[in-house]
Protein backbone atom coordinates (compact mmCIF):
# COMPACT_ATOMS: atom_id res chain seq x y z
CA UNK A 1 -12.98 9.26 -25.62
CA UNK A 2 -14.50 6.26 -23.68
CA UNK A 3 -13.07 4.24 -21.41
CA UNK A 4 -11.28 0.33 -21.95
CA UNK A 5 -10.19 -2.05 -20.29
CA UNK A 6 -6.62 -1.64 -18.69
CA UNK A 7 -4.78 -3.83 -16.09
CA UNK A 8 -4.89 -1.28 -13.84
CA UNK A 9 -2.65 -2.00 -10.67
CA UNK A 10 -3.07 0.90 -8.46
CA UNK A 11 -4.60 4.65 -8.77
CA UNK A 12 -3.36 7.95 -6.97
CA UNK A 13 -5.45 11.36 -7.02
CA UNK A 14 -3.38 13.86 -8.65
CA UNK A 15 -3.72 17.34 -7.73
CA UNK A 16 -3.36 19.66 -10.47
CA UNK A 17 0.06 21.67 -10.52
CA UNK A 18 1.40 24.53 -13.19
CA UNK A 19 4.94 23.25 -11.69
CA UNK A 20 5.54 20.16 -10.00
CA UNK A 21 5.34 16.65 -12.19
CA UNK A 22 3.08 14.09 -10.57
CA UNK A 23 4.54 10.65 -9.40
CA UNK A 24 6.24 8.81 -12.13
CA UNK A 25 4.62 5.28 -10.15
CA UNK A 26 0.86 6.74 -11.06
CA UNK A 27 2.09 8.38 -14.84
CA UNK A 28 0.61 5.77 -16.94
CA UNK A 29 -2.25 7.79 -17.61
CA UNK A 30 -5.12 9.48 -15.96
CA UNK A 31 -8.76 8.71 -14.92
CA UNK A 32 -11.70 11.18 -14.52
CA UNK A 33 -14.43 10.80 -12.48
CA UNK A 34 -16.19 14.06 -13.60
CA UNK A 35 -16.27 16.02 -16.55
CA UNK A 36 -13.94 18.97 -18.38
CA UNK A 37 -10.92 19.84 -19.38
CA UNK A 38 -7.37 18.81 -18.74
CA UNK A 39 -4.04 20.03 -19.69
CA UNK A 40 -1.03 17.83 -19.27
CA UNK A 41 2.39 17.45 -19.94
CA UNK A 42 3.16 14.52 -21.35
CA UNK A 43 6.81 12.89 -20.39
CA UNK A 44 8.45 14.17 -23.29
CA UNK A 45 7.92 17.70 -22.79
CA UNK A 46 4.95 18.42 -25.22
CA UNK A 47 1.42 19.77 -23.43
CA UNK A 48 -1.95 19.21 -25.12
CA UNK A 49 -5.63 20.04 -23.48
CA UNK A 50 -7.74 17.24 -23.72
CA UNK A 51 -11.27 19.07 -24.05
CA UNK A 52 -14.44 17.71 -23.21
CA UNK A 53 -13.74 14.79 -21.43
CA UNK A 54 -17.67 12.79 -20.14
CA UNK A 55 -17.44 11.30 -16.34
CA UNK A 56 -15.25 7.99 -16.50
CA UNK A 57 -13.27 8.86 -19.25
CA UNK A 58 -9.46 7.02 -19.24
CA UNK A 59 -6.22 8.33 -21.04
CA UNK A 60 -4.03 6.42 -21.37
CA UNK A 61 -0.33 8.13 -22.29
CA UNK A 62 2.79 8.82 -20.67
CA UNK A 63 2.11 12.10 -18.40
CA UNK A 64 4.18 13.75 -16.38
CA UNK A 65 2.25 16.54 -15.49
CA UNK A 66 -1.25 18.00 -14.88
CA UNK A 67 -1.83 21.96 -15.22
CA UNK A 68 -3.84 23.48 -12.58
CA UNK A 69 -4.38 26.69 -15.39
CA UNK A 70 -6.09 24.87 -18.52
CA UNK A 71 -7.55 22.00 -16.08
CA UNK A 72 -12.02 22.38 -15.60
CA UNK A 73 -11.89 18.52 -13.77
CA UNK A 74 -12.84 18.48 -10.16
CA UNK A 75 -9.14 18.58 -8.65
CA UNK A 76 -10.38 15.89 -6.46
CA UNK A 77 -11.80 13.57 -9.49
CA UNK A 78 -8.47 13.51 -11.40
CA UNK A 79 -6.80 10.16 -10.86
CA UNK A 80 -3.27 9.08 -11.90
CA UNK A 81 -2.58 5.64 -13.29
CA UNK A 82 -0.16 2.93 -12.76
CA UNK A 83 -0.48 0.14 -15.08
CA UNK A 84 -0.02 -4.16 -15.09
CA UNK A 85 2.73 -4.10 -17.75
């Protein structure tokens, strides 16, 4: 997965929780500045792992949460998204 271009109009760091959703502002999608593993909820209810994410990898989907148990990203180097529609 490598990174495109996005109109990206501000970023939040998202600390990984098994129970809280992260801000809807920043749940465009998510930025990672190192690299692993993520699991996330995705605004719908369905989870996935996205495995083997590089450094500066983007996702861009509708999240609404990031796992703490499932997640290998720095906690600090996980960056929520809100997007220019």
């Amino acid at each position: 997965m490598n990174s495109r271009y996005f109109n990206i109009a501000g970023m939040q760091v998202i600390t990984p929780n098994n129970n809280v959703d992260i801000d809807k502002a920043y749940s465009d999608g998510i930025y990672v500045e190192s690299a692993g593993n993520i699991k996330v909820a995705f605004k719908d209810g369905t989870t996935h792992t996205f495995k083997n994410l590089v450094a500066k990898d983007t996702i861009q989907a509708n999240i609404a949460r990031v796992y703490s148990t499932g997640t290998t990203v720095t906690s600090t180097d996980i960056f929520g998204l809100k997007l220019d529609p």
